[in-house]
C-alpha atoms as a PDB file:
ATOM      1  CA  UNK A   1     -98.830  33.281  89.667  1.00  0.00           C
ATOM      2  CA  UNK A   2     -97.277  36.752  88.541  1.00  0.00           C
ATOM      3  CA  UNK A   3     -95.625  36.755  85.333  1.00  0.00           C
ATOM      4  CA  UNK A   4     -91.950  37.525  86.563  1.00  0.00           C
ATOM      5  CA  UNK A   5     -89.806  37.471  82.751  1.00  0.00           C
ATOM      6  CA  UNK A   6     -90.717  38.343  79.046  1.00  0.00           C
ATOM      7  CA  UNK A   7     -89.366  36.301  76.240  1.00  0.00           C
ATOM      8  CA  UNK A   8     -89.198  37.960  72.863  1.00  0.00           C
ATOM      9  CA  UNK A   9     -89.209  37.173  69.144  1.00  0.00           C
ATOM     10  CA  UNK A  10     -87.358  39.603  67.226  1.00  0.00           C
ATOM     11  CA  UNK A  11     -87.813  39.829  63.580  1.00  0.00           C
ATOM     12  CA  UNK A  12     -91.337  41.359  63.052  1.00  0.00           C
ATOM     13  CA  UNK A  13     -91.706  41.577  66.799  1.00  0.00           C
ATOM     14  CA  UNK A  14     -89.024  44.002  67.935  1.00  0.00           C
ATOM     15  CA  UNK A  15     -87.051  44.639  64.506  1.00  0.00           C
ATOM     16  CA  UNK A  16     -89.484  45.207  61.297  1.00  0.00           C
ATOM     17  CA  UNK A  17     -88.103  42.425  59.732  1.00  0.00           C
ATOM     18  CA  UNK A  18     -90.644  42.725  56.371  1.00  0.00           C
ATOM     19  CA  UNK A  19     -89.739  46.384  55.880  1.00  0.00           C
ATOM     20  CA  UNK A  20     -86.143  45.753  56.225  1.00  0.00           C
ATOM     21  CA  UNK A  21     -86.263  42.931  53.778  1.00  0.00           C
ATOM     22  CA  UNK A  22     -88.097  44.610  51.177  1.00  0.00           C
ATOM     23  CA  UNK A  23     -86.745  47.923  50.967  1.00  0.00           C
ATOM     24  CA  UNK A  24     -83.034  45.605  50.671  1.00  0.00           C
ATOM     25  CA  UNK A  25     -84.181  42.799  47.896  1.00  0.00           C
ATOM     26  CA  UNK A  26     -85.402  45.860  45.700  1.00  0.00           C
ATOM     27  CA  UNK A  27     -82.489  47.842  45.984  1.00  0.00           C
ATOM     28  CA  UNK A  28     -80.418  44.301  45.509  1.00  0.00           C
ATOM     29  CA  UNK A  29     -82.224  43.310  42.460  1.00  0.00           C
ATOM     30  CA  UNK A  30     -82.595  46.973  41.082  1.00  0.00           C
ATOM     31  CA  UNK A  31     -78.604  46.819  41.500  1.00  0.00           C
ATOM     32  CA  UNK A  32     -78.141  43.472  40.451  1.00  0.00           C
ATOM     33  CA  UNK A  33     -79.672  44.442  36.676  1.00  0.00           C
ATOM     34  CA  UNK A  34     -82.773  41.562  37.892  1.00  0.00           C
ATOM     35  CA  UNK A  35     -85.978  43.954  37.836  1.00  0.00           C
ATOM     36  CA  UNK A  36     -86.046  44.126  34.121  1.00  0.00           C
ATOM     37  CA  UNK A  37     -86.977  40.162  34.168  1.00  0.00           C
ATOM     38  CA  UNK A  38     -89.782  40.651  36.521  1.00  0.00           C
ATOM     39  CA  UNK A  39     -93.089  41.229  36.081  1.00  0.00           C
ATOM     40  CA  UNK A  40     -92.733  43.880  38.053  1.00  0.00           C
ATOM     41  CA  UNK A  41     -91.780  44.712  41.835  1.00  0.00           C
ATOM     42  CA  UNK A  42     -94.574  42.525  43.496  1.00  0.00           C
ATOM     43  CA  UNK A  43     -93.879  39.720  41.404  1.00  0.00           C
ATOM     44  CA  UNK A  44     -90.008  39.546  42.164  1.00  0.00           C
ATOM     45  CA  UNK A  45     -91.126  40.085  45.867  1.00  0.00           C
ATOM     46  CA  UNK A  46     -93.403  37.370  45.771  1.00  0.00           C
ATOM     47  CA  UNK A  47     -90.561  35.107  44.040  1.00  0.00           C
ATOM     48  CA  UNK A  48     -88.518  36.279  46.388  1.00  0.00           C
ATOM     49  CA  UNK A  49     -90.637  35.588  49.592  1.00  0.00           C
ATOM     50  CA  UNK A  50     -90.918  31.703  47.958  1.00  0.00           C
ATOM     51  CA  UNK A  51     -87.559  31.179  47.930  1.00  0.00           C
ATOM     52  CA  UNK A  52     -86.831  32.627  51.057  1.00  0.00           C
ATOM     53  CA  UNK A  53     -89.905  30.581  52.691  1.00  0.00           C
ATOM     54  CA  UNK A  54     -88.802  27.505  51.315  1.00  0.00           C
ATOM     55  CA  UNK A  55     -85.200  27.628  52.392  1.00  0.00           C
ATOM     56  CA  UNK A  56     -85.572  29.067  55.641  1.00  0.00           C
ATOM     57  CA  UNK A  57     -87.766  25.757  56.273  1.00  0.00           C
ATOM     58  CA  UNK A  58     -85.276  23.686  55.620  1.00  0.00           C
ATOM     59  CA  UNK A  59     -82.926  25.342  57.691  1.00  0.00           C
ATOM     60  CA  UNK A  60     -85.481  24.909  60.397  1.00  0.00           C
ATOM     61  CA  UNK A  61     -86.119  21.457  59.551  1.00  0.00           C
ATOM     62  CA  UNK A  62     -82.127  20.703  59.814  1.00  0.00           C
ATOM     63  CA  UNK A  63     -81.724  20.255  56.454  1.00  0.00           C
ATOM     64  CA  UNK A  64     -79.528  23.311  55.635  1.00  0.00           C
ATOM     65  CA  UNK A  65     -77.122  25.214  58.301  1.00  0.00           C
ATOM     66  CA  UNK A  66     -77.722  28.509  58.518  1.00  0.00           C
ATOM     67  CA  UNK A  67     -75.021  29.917  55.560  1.00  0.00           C
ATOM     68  CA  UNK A  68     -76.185  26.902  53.108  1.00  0.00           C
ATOM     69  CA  UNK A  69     -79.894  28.441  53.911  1.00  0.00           C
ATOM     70  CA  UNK A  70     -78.809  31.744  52.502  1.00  0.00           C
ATOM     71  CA  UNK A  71     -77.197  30.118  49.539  1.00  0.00           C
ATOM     72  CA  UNK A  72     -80.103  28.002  48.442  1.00  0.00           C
ATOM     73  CA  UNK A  73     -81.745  31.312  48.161  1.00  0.00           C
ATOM     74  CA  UNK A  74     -79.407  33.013  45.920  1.00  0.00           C
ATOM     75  CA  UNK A  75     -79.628  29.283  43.787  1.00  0.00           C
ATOM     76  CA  UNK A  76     -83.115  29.980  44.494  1.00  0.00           C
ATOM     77  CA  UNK A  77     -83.741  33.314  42.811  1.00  0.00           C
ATOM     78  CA  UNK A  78     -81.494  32.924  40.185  1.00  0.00           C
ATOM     79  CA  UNK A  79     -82.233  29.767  39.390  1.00  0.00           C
ATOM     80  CA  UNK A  80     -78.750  28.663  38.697  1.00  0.00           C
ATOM     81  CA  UNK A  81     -76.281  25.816  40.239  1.00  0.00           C
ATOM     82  CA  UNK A  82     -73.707  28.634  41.598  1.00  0.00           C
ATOM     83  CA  UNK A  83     -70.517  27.194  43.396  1.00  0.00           C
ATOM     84  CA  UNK A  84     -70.570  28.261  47.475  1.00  0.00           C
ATOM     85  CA  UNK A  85     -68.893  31.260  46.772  1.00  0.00           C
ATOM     86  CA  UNK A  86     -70.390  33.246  43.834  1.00  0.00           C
ATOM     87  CA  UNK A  87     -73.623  31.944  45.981  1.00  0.00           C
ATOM     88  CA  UNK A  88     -71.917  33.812  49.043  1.00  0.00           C
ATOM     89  CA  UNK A  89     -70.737  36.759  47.133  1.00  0.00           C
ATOM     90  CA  UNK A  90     -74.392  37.347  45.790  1.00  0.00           C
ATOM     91  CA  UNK A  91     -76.067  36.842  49.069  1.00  0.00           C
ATOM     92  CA  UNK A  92     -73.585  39.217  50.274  1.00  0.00           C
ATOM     93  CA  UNK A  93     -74.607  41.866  48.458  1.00  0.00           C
ATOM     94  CA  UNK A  94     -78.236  41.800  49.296  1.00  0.00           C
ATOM     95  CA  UNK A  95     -77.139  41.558  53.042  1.00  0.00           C
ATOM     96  CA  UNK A  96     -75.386  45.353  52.312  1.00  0.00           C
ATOM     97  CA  UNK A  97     -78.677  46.679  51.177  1.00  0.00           C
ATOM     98  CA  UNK A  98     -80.894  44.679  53.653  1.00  0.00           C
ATOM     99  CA  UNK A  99     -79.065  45.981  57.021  1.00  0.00           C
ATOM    100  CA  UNK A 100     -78.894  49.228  55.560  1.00  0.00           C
ATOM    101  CA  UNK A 101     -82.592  49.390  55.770  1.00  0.00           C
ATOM    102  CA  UNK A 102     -82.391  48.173  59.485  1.00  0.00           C
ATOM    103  CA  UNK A 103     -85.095  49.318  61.662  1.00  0.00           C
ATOM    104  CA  UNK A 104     -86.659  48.884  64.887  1.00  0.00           C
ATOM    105  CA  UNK A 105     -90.589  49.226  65.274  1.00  0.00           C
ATOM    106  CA  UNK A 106     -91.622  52.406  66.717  1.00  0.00           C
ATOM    107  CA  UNK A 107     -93.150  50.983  69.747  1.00  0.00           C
ATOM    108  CA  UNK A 108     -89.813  49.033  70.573  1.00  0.00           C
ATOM    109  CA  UNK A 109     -88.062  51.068  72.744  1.00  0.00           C
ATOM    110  CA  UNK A 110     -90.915  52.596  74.715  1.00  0.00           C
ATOM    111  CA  UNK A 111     -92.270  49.167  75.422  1.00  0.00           C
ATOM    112  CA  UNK A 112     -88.751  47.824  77.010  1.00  0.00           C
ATOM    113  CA  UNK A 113     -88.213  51.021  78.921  1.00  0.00           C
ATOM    114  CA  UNK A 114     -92.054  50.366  80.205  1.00  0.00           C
ATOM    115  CA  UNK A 115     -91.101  47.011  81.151  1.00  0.00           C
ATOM    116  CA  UNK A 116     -87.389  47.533  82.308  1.00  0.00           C
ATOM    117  CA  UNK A 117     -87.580  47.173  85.935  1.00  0.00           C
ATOM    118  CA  UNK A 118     -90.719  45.108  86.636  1.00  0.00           C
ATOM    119  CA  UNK A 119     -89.591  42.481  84.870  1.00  0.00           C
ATOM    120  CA  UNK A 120     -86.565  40.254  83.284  1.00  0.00           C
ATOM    121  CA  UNK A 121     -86.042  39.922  79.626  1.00  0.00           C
ATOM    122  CA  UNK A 122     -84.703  37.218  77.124  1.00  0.00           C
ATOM    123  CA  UNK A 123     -85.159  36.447  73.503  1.00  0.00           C
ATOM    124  CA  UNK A 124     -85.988  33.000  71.771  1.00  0.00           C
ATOM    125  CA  UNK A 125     -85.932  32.975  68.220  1.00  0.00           C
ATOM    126  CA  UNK A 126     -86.131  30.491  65.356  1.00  0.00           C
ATOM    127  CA  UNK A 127     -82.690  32.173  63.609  1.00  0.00           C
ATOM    128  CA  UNK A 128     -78.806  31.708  64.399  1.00  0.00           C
ATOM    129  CA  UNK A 129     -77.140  32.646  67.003  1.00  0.00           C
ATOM    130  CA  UNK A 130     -74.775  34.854  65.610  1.00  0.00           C
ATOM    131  CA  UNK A 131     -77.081  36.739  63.022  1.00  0.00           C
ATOM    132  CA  UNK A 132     -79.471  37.490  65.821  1.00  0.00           C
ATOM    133  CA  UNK A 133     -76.542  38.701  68.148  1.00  0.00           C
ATOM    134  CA  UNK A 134     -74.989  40.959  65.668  1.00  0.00           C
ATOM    135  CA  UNK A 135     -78.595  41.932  64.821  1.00  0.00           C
ATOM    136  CA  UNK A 136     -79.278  43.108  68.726  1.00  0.00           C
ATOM    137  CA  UNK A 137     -76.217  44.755  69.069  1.00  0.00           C
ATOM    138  CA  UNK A 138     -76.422  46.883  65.532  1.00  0.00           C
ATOM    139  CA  UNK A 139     -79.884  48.071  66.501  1.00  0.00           C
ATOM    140  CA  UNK A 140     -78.071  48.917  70.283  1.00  0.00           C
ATOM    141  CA  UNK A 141     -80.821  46.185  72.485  1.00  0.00           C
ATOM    142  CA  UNK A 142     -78.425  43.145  73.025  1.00  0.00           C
ATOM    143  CA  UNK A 143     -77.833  45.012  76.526  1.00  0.00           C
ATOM    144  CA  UNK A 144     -81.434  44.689  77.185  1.00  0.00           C
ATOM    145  CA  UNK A 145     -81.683  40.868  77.138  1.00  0.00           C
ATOM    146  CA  UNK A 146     -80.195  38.507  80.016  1.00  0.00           C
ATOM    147  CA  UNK A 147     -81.033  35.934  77.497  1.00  0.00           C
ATOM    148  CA  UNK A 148     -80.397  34.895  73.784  1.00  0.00           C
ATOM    149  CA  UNK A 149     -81.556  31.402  72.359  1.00  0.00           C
ATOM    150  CA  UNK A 150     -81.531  30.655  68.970  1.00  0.00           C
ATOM    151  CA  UNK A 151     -82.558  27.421  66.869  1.00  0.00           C
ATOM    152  CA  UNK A 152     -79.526  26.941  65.150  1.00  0.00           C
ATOM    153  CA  UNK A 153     -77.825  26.179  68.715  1.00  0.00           C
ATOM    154  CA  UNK A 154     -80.979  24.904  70.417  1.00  0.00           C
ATOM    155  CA  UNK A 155     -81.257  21.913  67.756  1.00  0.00           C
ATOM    156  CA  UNK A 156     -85.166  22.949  67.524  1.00  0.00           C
ATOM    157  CA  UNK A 157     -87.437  25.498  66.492  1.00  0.00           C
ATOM    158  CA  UNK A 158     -90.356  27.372  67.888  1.00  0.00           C
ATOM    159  CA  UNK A 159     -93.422  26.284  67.830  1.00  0.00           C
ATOM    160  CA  UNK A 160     -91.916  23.337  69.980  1.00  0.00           C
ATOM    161  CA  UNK A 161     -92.542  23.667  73.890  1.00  0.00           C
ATOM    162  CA  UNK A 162     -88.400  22.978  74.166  1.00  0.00           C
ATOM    163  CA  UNK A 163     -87.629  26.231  72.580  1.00  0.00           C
ATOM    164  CA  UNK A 164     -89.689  27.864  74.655  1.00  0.00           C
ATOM    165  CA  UNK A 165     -88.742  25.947  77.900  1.00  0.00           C
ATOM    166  CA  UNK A 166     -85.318  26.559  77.178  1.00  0.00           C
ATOM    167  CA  UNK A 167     -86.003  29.959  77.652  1.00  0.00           C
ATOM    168  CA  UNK A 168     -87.670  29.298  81.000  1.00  0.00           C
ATOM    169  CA  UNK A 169     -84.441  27.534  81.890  1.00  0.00           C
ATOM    170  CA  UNK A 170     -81.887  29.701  80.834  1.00  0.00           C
ATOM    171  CA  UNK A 171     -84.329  32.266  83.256  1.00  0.00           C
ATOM    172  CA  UNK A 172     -84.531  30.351  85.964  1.00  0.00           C
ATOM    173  CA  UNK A 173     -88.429  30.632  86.088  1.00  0.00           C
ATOM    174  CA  UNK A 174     -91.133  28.342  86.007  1.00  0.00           C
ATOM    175  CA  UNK A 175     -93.206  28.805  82.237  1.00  0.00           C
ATOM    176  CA  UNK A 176     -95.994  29.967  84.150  1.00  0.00           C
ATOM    177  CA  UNK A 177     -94.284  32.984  85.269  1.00  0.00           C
ATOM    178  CA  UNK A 178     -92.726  33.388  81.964  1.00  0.00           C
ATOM    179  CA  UNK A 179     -94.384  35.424  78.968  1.00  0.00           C
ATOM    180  CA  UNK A 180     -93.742  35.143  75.317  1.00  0.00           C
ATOM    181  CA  UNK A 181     -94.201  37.621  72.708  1.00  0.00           C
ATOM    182  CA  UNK A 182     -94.323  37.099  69.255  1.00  0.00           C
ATOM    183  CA  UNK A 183     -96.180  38.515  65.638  1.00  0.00           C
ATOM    184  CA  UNK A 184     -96.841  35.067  64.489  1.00  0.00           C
ATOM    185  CA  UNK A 185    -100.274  33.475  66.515  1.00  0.00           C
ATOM    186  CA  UNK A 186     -99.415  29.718  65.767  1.00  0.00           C
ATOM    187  CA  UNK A 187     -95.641  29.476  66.173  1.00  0.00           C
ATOM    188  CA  UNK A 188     -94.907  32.642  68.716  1.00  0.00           C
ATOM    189  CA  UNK A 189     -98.314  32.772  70.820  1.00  0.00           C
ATOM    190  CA  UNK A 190    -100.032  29.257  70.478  1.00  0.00           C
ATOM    191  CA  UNK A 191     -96.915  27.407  70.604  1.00  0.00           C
ATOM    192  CA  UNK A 192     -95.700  29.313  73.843  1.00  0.00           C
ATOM    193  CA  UNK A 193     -99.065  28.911  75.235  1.00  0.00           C
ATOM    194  CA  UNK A 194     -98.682  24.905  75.168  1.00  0.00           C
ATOM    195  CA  UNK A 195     -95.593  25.097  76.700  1.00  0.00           C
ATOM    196  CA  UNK A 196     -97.391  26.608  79.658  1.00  0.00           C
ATOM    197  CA  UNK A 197     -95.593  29.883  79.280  1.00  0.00           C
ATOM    198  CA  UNK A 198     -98.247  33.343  78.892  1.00  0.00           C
ATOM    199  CA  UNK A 199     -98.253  33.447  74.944  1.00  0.00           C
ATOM    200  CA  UNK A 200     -98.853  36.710  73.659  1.00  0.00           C
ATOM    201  CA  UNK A 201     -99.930  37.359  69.879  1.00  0.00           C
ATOM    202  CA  UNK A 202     -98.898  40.738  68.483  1.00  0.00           C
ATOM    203  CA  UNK A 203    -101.280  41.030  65.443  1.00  0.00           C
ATOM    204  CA  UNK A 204     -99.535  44.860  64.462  1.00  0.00           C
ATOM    205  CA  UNK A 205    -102.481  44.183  61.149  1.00  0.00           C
ATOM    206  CA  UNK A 206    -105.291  44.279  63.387  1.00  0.00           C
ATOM    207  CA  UNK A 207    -106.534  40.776  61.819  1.00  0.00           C
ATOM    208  CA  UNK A 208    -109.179  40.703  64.583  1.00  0.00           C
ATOM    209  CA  UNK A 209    -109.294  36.802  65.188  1.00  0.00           C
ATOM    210  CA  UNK A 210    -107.474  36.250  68.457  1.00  0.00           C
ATOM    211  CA  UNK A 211    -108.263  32.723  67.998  1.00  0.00           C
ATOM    212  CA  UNK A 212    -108.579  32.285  72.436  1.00  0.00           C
ATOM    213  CA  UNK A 213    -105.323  34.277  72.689  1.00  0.00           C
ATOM    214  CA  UNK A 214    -104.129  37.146  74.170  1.00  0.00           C
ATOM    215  CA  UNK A 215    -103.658  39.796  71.244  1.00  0.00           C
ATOM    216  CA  UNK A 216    -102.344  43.011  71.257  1.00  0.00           C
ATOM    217  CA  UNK A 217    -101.737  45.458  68.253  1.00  0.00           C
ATOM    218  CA  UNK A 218     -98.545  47.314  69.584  1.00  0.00           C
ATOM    219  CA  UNK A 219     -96.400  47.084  72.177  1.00  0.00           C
ATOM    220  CA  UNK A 220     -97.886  49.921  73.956  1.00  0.00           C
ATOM    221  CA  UNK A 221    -100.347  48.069  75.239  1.00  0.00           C
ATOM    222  CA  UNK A 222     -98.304  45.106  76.455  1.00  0.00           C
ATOM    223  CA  UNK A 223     -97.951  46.338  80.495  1.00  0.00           C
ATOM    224  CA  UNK A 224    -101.312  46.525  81.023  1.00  0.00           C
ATOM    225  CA  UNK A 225    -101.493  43.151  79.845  1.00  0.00           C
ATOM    226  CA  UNK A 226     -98.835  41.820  81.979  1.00  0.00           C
ATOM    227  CA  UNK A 227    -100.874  43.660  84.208  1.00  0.00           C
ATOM    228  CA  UNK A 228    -104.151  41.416  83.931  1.00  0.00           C
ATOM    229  CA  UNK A 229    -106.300  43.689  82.270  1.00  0.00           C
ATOM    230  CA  UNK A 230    -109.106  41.623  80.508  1.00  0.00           C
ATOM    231  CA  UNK A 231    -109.558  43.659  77.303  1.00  0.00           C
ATOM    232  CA  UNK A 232    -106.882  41.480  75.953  1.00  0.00           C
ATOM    233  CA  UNK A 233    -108.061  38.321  75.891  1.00  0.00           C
ATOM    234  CA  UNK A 234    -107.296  35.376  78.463  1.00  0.00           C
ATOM    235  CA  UNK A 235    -107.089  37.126  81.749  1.00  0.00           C
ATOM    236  CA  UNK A 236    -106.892  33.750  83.452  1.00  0.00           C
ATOM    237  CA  UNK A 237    -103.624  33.252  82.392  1.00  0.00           C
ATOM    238  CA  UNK A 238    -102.275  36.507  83.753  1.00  0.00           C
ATOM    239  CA  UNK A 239    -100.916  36.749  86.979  1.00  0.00           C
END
């Protein structure tokens, strides 16, 4: 059956998400007087990255909404007991640098103009609704989605098959005419794939394991995917 719709992730998919976030938590803690107490950049990214890991997983798990996610981090970092709003007010700042960094992958816009009229687009991602909206429309691609399903409202996260079906749903499609794209293989790809949907693994590092999936390295080479060609892996599963 012909794959009809694409569903997307978006940070690290379509938005580069780990360049964004780095170039903003330097220029945050250069700002913030916090370098000095570092051993150095890579060690307060890799501090950073922990924190932001470990919160973000509660917020997944339900533990944390998405605005008590973000202030666990500043607690996080700092390691200090701050009240809701210096938390806030800290966090905030880092936000200024971090969406002044914003950028899309260079591949991004090609690949949805490639794709624009062959097929229907939505996005599920494992964020909040209104971060990822305001995201879209900042970097000017909300208009390119039909759909937008986040965890926050869905009650559950990706890598479970009803995130992904949800998608299907909100489409109107059967998951086997539905296919997801994502940069992580176990939650995006693998996780999509179980749901019965096409799961697609964009490994933009070139790892080289497709572990049985279909992998692609940029976007570019997405249609001819879609397409069935069989030097991506699982041609099966392509319509």
């Amino acid at each position: 059956m012909a794959i009809r719709a694409v569903l997307w992730d978006i940070d690290d998919t379509l938005f580069d998400y780990t360049g964004s976030d780095r170039t903003g938590a330097l220029r945050h803690l250069a700002a913030e007087g916090l370098l000095a107490a570092q051993e150095g950049e890579e060690h307060a990214l890799r501090l950073w990255g922990e924190v932001m890991e470990s919160a973000f997983g509660r917020f997944l798990a339900g533990e944390l909404g998405f605005l008590e996610h973000r202030r666990e981090r500043a607690r996080g970092f700092l390691g200090e007991p701050l009240p809701d709003d210096e938390a806030d007010a800290w966090f905030g700042r880092y936000i200024e640098h971090y969406e002044a960094a914003w950028t899309l992958f260079p591949d991004t816009l090609p690949a949805l103009d490639a794709l624009a009229d062959g097929y229907r687009h939505g996005v599920v991602s494992n964020s909040s609704l209104p971060n990822q909206d305001r995201k879209l429309r900042i970097l000017g691609l909300r208009d390119r989605f039909e759909v937008l399903l986040c965890a926050d409202e869905l009650g559950c996260a990706k890598p479970a098959a009803e995130a992904f079906l949800a998608g299907c749903d909100a489409l109107g499609l059967p998951p086997e005419q539905v296919a997801y794209v994502g940069d992580r293989a176990d939650v995006d790809a693998r996780g999509a794939t179980e749901a019965g949907l096409l799961g697609i693994w964009l490994d933009r590092a070139d790892t080289g394991d497709a572990s049985g999936l279909p992998r692609i390295t940029g976007l570019a080479q997405l249609p001819a995917l879609l397409r069935g060609d069989t030097r991506f892996g699982a041609p099966s599963t392509i319509g």
